[in-house]
PDB file of N, CA and C in Angstrom:
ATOM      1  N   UNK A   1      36.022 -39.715 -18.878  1.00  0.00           N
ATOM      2  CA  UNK A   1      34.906 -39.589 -17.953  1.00  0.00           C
ATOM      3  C   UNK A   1      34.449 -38.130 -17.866  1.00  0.00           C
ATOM      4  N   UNK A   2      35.439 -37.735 -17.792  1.00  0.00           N
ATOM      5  CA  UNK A   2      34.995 -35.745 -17.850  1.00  0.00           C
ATOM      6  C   UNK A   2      34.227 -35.598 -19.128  1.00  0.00           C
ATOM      7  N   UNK A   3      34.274 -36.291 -20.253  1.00  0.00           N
ATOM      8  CA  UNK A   3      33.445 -35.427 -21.093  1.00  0.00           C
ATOM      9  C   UNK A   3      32.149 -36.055 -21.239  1.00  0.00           C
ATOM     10  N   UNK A   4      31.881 -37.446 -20.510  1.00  0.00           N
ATOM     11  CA  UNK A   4      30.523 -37.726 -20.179  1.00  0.00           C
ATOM     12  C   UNK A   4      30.299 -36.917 -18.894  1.00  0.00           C
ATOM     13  N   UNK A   5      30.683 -36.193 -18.315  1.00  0.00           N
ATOM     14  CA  UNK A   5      30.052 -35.507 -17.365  1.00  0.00           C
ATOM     15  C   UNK A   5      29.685 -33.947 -17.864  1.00  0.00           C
ATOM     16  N   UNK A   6      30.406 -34.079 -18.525  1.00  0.00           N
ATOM     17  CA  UNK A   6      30.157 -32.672 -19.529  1.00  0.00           C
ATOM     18  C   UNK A   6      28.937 -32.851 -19.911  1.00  0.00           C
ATOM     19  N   UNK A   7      28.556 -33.857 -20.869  1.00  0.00           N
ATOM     20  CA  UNK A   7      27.284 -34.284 -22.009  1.00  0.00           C
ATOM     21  C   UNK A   7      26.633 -34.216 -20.616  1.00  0.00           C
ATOM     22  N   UNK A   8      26.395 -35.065 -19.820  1.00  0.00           N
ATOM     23  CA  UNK A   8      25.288 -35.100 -18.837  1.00  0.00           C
ATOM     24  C   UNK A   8      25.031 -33.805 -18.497  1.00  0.00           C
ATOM     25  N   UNK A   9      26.155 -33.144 -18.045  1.00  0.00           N
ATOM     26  CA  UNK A   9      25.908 -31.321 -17.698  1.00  0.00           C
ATOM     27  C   UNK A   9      24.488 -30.547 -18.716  1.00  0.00           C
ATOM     28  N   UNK A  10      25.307 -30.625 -19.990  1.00  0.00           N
ATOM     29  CA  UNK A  10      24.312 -29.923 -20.691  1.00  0.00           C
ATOM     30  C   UNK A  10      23.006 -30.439 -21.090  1.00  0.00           C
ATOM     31  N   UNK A  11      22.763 -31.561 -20.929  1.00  0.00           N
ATOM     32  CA  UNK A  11      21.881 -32.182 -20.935  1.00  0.00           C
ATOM     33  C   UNK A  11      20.960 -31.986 -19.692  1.00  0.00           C
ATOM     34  N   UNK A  12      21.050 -31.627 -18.840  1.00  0.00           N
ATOM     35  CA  UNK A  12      20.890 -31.530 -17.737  1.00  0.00           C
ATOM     36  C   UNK A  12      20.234 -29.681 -17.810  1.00  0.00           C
ATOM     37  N   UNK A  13      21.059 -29.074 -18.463  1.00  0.00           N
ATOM     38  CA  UNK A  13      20.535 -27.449 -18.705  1.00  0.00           C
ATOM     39  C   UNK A  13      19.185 -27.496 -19.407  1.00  0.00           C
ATOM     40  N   UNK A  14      19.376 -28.299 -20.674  1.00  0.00           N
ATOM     41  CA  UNK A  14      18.193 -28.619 -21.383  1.00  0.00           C
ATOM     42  C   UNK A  14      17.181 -28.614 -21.004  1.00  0.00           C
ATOM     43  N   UNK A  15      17.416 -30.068 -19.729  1.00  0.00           N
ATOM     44  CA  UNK A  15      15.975 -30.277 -19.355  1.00  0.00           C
ATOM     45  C   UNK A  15      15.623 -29.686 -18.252  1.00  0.00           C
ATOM     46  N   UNK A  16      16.373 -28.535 -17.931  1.00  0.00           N
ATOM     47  CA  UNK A  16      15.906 -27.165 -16.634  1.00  0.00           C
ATOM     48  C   UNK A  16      15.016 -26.493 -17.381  1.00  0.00           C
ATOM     49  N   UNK A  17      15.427 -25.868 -19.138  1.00  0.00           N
ATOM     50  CA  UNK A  17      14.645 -25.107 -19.909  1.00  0.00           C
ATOM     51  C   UNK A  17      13.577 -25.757 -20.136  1.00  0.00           C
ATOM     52  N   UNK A  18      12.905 -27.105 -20.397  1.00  0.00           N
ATOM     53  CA  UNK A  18      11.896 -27.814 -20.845  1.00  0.00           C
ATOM     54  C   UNK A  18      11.280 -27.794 -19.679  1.00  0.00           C
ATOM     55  N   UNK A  19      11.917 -27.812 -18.049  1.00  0.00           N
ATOM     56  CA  UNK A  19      10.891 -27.773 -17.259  1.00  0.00           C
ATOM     57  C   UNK A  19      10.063 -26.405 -16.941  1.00  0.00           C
ATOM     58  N   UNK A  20      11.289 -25.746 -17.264  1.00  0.00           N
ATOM     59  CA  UNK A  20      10.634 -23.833 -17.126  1.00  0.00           C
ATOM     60  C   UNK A  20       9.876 -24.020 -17.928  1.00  0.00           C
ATOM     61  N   UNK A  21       9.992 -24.039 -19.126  1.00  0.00           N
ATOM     62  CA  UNK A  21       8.758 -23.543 -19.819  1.00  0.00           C
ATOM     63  C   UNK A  21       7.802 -24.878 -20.419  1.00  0.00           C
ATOM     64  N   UNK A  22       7.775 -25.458 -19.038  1.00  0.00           N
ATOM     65  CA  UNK A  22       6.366 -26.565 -18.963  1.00  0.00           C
ATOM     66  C   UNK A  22       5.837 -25.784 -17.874  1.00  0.00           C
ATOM     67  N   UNK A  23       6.359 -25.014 -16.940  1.00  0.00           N
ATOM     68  CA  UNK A  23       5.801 -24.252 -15.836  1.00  0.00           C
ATOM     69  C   UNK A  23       5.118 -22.998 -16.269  1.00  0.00           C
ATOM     70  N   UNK A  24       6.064 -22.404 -17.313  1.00  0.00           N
ATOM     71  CA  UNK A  24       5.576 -21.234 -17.805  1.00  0.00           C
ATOM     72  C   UNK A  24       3.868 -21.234 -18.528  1.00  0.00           C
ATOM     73  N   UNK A  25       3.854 -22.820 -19.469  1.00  0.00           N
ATOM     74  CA  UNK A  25       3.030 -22.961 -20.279  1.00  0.00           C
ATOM     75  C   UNK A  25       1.930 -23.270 -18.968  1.00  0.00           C
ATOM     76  N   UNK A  26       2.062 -23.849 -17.958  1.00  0.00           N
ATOM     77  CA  UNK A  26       1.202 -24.131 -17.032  1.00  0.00           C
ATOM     78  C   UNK A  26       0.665 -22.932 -16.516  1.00  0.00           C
ATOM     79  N   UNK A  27       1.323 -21.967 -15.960  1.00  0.00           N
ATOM     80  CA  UNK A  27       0.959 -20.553 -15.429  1.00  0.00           C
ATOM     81  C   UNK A  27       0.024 -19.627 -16.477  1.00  0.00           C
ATOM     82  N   UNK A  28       0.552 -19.532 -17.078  1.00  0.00           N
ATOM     83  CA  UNK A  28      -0.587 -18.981 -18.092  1.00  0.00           C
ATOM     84  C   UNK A  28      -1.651 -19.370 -18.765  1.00  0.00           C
ATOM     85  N   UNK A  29      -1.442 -20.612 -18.383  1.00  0.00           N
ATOM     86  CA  UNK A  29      -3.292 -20.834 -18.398  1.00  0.00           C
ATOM     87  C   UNK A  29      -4.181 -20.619 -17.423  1.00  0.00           C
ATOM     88  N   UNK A  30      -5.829 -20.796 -18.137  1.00  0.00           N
ATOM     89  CA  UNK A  30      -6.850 -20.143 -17.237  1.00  0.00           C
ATOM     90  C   UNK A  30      -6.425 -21.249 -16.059  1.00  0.00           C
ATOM     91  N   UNK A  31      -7.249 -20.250 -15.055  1.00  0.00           N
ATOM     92  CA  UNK A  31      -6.949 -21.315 -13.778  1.00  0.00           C
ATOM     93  C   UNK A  31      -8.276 -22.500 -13.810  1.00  0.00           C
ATOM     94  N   UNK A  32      -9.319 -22.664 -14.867  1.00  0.00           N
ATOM     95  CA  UNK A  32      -9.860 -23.354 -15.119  1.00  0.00           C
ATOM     96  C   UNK A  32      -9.472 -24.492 -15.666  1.00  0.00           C
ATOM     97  N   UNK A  33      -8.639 -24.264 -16.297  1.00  0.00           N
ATOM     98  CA  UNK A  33      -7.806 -25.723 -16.661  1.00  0.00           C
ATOM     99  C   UNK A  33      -6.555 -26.139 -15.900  1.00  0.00           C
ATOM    100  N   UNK A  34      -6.120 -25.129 -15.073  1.00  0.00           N
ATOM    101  CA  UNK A  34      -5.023 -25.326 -13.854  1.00  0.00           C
ATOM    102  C   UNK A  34      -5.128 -26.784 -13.083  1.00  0.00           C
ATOM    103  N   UNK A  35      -6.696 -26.264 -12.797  1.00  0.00           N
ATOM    104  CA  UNK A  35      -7.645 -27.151 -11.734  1.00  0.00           C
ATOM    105  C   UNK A  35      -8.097 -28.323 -12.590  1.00  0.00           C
ATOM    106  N   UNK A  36      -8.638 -28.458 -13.707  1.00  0.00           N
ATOM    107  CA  UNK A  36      -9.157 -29.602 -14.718  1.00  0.00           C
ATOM    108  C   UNK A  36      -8.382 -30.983 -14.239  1.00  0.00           C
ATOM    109  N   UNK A  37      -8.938 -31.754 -14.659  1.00  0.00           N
ATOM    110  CA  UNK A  37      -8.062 -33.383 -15.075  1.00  0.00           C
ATOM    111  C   UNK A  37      -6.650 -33.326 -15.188  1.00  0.00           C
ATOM    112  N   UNK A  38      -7.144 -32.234 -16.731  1.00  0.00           N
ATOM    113  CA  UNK A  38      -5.452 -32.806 -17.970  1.00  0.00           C
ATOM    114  C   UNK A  38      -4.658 -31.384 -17.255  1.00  0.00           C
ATOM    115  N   UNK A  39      -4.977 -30.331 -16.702  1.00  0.00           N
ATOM    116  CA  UNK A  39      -4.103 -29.409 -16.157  1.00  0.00           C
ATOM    117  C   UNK A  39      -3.112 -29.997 -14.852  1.00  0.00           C
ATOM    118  N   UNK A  40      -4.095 -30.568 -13.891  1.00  0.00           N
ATOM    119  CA  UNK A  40      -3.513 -31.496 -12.567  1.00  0.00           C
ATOM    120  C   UNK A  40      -2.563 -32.826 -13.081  1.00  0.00           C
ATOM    121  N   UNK A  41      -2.907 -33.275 -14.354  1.00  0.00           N
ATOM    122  CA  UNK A  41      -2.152 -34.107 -14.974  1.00  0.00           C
ATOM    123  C   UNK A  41      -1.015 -33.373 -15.617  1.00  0.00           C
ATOM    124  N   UNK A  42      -0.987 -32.501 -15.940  1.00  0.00           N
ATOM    125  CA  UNK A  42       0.385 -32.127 -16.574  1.00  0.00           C
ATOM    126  C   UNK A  42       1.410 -31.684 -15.733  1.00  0.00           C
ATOM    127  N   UNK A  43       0.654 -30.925 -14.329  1.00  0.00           N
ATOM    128  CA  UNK A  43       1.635 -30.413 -13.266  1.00  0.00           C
ATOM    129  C   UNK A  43       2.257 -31.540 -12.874  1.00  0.00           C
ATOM    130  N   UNK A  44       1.446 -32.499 -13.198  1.00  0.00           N
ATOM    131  CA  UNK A  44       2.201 -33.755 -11.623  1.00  0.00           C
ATOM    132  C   UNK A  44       2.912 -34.811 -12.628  1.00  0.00           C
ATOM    133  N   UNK A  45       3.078 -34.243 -14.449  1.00  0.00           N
ATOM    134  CA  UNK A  45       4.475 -34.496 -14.999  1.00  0.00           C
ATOM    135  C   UNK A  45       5.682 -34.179 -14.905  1.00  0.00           C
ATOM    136  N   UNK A  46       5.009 -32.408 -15.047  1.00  0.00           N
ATOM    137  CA  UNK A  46       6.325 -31.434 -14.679  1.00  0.00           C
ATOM    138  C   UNK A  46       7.130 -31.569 -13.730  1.00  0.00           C
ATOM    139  N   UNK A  47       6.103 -32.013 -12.504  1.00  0.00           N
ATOM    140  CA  UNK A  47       6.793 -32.542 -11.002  1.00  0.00           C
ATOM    141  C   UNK A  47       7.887 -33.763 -10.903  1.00  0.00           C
ATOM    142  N   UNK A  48       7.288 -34.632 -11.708  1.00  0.00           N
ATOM    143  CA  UNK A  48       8.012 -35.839 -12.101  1.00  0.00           C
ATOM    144  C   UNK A  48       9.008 -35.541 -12.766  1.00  0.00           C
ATOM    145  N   UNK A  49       9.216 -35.172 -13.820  1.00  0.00           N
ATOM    146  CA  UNK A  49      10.326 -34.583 -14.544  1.00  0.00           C
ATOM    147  C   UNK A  49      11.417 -33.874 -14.040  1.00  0.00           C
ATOM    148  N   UNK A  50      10.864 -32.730 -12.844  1.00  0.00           N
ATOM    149  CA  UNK A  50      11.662 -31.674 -12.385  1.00  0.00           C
ATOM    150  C   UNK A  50      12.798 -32.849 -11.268  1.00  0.00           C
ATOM    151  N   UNK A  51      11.610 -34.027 -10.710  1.00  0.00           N
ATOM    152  CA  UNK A  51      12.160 -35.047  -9.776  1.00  0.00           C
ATOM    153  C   UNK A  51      13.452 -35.858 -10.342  1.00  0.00           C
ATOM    154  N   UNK A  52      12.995 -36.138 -11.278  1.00  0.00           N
ATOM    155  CA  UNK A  52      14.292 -37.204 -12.039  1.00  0.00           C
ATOM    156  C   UNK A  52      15.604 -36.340 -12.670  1.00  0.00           C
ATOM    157  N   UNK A  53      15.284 -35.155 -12.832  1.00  0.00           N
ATOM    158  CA  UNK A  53      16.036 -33.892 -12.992  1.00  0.00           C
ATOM    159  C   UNK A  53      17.086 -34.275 -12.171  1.00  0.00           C
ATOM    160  N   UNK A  54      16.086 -33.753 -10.507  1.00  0.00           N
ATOM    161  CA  UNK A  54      17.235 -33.500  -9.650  1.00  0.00           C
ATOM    162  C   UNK A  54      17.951 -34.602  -9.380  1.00  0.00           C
ATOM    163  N   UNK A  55      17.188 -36.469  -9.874  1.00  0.00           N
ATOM    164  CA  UNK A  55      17.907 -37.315  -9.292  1.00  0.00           C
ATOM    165  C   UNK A  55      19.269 -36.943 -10.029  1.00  0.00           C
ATOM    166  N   UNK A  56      18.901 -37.131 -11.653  1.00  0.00           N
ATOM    167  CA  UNK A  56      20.278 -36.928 -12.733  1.00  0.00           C
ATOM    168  C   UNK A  56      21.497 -35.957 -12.087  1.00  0.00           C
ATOM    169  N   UNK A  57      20.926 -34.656 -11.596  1.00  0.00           N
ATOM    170  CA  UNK A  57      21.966 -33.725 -11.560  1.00  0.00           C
ATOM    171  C   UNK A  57      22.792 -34.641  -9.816  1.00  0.00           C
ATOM    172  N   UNK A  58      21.612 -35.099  -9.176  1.00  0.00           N
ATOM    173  CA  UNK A  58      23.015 -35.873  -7.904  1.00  0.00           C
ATOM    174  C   UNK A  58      23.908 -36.929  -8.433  1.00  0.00           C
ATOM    175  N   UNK A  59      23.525 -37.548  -9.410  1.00  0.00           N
ATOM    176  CA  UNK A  59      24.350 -38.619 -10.005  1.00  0.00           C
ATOM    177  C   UNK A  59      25.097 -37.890 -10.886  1.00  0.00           C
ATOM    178  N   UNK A  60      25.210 -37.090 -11.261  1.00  0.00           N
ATOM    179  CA  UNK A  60      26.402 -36.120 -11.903  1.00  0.00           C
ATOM    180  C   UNK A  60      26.977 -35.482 -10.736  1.00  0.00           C
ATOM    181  N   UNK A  61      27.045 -35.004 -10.134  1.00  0.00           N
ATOM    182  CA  UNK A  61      27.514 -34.563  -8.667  1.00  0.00           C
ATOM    183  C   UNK A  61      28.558 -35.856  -8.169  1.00  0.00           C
ATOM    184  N   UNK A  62      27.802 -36.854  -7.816  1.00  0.00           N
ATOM    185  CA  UNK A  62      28.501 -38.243  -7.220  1.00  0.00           C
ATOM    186  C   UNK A  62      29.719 -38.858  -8.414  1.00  0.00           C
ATOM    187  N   UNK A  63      29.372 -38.697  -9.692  1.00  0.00           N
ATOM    188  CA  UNK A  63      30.361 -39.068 -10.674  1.00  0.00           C
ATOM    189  C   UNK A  63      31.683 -37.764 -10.662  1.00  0.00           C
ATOM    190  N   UNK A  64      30.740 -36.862 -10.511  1.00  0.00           N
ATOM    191  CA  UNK A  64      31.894 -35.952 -10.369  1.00  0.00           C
ATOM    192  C   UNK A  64      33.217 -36.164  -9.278  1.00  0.00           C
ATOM    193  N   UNK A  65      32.526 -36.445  -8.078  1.00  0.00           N
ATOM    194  CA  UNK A  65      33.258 -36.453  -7.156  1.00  0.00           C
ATOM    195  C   UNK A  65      34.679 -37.810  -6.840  1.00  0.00           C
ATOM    196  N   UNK A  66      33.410 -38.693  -7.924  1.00  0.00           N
ATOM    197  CA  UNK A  66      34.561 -39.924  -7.845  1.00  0.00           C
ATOM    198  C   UNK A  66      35.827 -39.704  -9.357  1.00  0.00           C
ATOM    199  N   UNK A  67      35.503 -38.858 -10.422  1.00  0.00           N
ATOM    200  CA  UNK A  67      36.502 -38.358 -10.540  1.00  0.00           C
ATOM    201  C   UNK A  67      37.675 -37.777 -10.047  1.00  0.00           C
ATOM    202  N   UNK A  68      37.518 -36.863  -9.280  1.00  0.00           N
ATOM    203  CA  UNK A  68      38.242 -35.674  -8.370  1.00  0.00           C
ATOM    204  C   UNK A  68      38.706 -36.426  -7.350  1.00  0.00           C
ATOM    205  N   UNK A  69      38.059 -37.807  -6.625  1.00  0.00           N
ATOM    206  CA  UNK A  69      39.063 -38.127  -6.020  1.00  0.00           C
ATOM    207  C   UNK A  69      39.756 -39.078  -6.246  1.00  0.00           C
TER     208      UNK A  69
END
């Protein structure tokens, strides 16, 4: 079980870096496309993504814990 919590771990780093630099790629664009359709559409992926993130990392947390005890 520890080393599926491991894999989930780093897996989990991964998709911190894919969300940074979906934020990064977002920030540096004009703020004309910030505001656009497909700009408001990509933030409110990133958002989604960053969301299921954090669900993953509590369900690694909760697996953790039922290891340990």
């Amino acid at each position: 079980m520890n080393r599926i919590i491991k894999t989930l771990q780093n897996s989990i780093e991964k998709l911190r870096e894919e969300i940074q630099k979906r934020e990064d790629i977002f920030f540096n664009r004009s703020e004309s496309w910030q505001e656009s359709d497909k700009g408001l559409d990509y933030e409110d992926k990133t958002m989604e993504i960053e969301s299921l993130a954090d669900d993953l990392e509590n369900t690694i947390d909760e697996l953790r814990e039922l290891v340990n005890n």
